[in-house]
C-alpha atoms as a PDB file:
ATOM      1  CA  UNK A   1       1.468  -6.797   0.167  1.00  0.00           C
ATOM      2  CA  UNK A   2       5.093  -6.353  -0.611  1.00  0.00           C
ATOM      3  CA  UNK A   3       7.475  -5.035   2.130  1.00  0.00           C
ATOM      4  CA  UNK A   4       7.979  -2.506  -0.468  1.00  0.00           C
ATOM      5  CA  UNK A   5       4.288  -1.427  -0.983  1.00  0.00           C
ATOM      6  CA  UNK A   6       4.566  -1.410   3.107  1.00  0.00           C
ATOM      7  CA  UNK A   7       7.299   1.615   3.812  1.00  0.00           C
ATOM      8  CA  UNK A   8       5.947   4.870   2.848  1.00  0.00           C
ATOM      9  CA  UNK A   9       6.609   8.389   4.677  1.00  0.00           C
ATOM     10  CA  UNK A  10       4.377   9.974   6.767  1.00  0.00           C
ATOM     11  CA  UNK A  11       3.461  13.255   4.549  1.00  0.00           C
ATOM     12  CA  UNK A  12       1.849  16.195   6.197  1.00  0.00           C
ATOM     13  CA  UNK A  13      -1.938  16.214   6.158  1.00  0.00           C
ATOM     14  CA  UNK A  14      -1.887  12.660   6.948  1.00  0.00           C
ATOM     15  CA  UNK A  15      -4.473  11.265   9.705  1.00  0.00           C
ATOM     16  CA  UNK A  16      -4.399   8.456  11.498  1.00  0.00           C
ATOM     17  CA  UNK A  17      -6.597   7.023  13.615  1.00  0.00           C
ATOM     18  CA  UNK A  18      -6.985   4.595  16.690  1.00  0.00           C
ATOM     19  CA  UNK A  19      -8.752   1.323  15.898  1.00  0.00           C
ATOM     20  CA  UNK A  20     -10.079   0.878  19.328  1.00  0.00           C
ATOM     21  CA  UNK A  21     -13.248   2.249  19.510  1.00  0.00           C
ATOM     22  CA  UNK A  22     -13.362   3.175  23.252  1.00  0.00           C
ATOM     23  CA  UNK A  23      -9.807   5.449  22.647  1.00  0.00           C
ATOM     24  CA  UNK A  24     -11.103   7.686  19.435  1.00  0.00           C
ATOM     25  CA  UNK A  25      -7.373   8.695  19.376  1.00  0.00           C
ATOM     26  CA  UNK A  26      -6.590  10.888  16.070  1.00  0.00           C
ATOM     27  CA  UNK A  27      -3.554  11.290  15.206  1.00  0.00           C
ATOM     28  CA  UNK A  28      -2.726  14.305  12.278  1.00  0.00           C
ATOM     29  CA  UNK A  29       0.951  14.570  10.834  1.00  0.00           C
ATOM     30  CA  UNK A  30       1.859  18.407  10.972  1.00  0.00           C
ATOM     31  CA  UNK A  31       5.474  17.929   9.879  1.00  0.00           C
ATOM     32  CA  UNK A  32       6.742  15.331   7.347  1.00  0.00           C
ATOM     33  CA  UNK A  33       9.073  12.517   8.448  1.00  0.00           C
ATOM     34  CA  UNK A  34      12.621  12.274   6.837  1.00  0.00           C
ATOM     35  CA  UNK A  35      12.530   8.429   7.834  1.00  0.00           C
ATOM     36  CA  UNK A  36       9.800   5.606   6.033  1.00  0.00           C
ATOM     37  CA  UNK A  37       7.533   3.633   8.314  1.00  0.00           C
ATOM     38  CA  UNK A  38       6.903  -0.018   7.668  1.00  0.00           C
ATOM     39  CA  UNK A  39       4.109  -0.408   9.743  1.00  0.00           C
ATOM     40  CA  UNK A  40       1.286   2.216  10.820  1.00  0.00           C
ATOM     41  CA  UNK A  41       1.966   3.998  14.218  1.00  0.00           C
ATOM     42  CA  UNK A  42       0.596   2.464  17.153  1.00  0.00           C
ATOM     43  CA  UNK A  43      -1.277   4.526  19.888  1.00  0.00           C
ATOM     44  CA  UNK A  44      -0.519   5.174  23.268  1.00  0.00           C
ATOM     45  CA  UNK A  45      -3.436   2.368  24.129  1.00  0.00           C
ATOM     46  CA  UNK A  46      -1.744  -0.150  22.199  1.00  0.00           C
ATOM     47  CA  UNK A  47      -4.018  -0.653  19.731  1.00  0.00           C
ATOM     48  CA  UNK A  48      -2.770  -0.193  15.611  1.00  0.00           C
ATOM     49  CA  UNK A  49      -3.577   3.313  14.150  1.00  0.00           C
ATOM     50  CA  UNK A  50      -5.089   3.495  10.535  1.00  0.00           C
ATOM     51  CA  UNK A  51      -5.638   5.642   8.278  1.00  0.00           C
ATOM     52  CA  UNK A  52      -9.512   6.279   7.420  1.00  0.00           C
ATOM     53  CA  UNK A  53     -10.718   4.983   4.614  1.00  0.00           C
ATOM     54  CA  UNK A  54     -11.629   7.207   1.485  1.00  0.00           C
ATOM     55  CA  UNK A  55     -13.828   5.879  -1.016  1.00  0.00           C
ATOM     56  CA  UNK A  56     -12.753   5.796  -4.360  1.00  0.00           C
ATOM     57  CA  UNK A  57     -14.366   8.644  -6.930  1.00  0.00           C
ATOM     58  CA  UNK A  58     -15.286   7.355 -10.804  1.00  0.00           C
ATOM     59  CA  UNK A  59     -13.787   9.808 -12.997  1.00  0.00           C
ATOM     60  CA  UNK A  60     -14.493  10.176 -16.840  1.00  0.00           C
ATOM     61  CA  UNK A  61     -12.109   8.902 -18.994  1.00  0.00           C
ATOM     62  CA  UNK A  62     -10.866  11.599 -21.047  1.00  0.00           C
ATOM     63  CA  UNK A  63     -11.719  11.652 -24.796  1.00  0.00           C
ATOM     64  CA  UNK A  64      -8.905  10.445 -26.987  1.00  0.00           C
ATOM     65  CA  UNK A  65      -6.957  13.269 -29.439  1.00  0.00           C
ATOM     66  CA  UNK A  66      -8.729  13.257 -33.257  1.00  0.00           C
ATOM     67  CA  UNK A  67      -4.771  11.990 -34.369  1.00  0.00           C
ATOM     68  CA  UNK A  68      -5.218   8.603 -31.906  1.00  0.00           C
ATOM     69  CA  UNK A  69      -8.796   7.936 -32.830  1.00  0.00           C
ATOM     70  CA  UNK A  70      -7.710   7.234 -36.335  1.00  0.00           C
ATOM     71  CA  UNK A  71      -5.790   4.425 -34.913  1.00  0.00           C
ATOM     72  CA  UNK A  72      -8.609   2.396 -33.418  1.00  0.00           C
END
């Protein structure tokens, strides 16, 4: 991963989570940041937060206009 990929804001909505399993710390963003983190926040244990995974949905691919189908 790319130091760009890395640095994103933290948007509102966004959850994080503790990775230690004993803390259960959740973290929610209420307000977005101004600034760009490089590396996900780190909770008051010490452990890395994360955010939880989402599993991908399989969407249709839309049908193709009459003028394109021509084409192919």
């Amino acid at each position: 991963m790319t130091l760009q990929e890395q640095i994103q804001p933290m948007k509102k909505g966004h959850r994080f989570l503790c990775q230690n399993r004993l803390c259960g710390c959740e973290i929610l963003v209420v307000t977005a940041s101004a600034a760009t983190i490089v590396q996900n926040p780190q909770c008051a244990c010490g452990a890395e937060m994360k955010k939880p995974y989402v599993k991908p949905q399989v969407r249709e691919r839309a049908a193709l206009p009459d003028e394109l189908k021509k084409h192919h």
